[in-house]
C-alpha atoms as a PDB file:
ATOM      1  CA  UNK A   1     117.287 106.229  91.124  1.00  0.00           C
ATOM      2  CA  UNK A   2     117.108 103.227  93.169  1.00  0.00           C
ATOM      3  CA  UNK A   3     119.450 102.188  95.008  1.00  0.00           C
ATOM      4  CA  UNK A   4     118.367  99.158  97.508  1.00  0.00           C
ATOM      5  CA  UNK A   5     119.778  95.647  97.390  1.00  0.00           C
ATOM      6  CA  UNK A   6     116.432  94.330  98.521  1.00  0.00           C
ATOM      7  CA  UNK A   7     114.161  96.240  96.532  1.00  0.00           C
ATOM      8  CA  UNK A   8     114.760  96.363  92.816  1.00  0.00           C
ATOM      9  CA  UNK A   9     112.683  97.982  89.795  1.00  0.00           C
ATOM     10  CA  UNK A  10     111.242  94.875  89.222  1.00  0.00           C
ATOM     11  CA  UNK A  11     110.191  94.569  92.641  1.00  0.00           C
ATOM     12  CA  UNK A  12     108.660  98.087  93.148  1.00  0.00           C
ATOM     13  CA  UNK A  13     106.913  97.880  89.548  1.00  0.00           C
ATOM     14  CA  UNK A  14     105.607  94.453  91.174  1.00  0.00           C
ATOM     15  CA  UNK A  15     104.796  96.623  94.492  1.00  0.00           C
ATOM     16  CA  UNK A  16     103.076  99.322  93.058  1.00  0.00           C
ATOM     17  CA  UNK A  17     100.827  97.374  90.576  1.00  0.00           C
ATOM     18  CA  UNK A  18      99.744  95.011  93.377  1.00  0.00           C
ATOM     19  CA  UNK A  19      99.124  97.799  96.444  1.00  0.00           C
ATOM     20  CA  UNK A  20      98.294 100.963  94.009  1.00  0.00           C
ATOM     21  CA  UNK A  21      97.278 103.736  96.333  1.00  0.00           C
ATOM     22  CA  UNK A  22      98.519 101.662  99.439  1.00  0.00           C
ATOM     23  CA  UNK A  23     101.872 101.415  98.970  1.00  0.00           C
ATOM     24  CA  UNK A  24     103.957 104.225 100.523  1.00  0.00           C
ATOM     25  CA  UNK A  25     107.607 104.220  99.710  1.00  0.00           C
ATOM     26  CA  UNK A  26     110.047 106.607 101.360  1.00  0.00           C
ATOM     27  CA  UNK A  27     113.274 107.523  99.544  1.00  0.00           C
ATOM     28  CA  UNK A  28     115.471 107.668 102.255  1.00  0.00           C
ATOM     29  CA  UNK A  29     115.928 105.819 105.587  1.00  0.00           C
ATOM     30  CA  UNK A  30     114.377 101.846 105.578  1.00  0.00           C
ATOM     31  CA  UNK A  31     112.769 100.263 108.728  1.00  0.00           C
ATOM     32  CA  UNK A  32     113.203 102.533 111.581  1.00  0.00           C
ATOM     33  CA  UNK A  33     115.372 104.793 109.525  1.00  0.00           C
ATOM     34  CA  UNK A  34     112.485 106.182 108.041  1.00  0.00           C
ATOM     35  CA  UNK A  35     111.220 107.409 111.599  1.00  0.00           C
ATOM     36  CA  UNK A  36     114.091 110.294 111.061  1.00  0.00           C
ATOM     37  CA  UNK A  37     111.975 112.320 108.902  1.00  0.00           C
ATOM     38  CA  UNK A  38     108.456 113.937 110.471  1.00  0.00           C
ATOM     39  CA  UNK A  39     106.657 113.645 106.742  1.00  0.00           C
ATOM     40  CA  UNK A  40     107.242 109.602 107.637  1.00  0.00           C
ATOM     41  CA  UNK A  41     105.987 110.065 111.469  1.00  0.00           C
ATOM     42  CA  UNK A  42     102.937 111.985 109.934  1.00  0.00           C
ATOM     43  CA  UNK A  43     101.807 109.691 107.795  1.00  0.00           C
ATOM     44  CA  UNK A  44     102.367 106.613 109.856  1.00  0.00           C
ATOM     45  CA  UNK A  45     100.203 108.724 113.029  1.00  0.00           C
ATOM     46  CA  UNK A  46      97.477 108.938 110.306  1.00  0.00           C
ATOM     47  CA  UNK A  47      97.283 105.600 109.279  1.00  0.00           C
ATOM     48  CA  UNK A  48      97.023 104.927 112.592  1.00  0.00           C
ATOM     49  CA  UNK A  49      94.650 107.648 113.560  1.00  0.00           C
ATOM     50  CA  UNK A  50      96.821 108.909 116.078  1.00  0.00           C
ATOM     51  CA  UNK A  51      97.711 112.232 117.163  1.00  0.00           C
ATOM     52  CA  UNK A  52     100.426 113.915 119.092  1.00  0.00           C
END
């Protein structure tokens, strides 16, 4: 279910057509909320080839 007032179906179907393998969307958290949750801080370290 999703539950955003920014982000609508519409919107994500539009999303996920345009960035196909790109896009990343988290199902909790938005912005820095999404920094709560080390899955998130993983992936965001290797997009940026980080490490910690």
């Amino acid at each position: 279910m999703l539950a955003h007032f920014i982000l609508n179906k519409e919107k994500l179907h539009f999303l996920s057509n345009t960035l196909s393998k790109r896009l990343t969307v988290h199902p909790y958290g938005g912005h820095g909320g999404n920094l709560t949750y080390h899955e998130n801080i993983e992936q965001l370290f290797q997009f940026f080839g980080a490490t910690l």
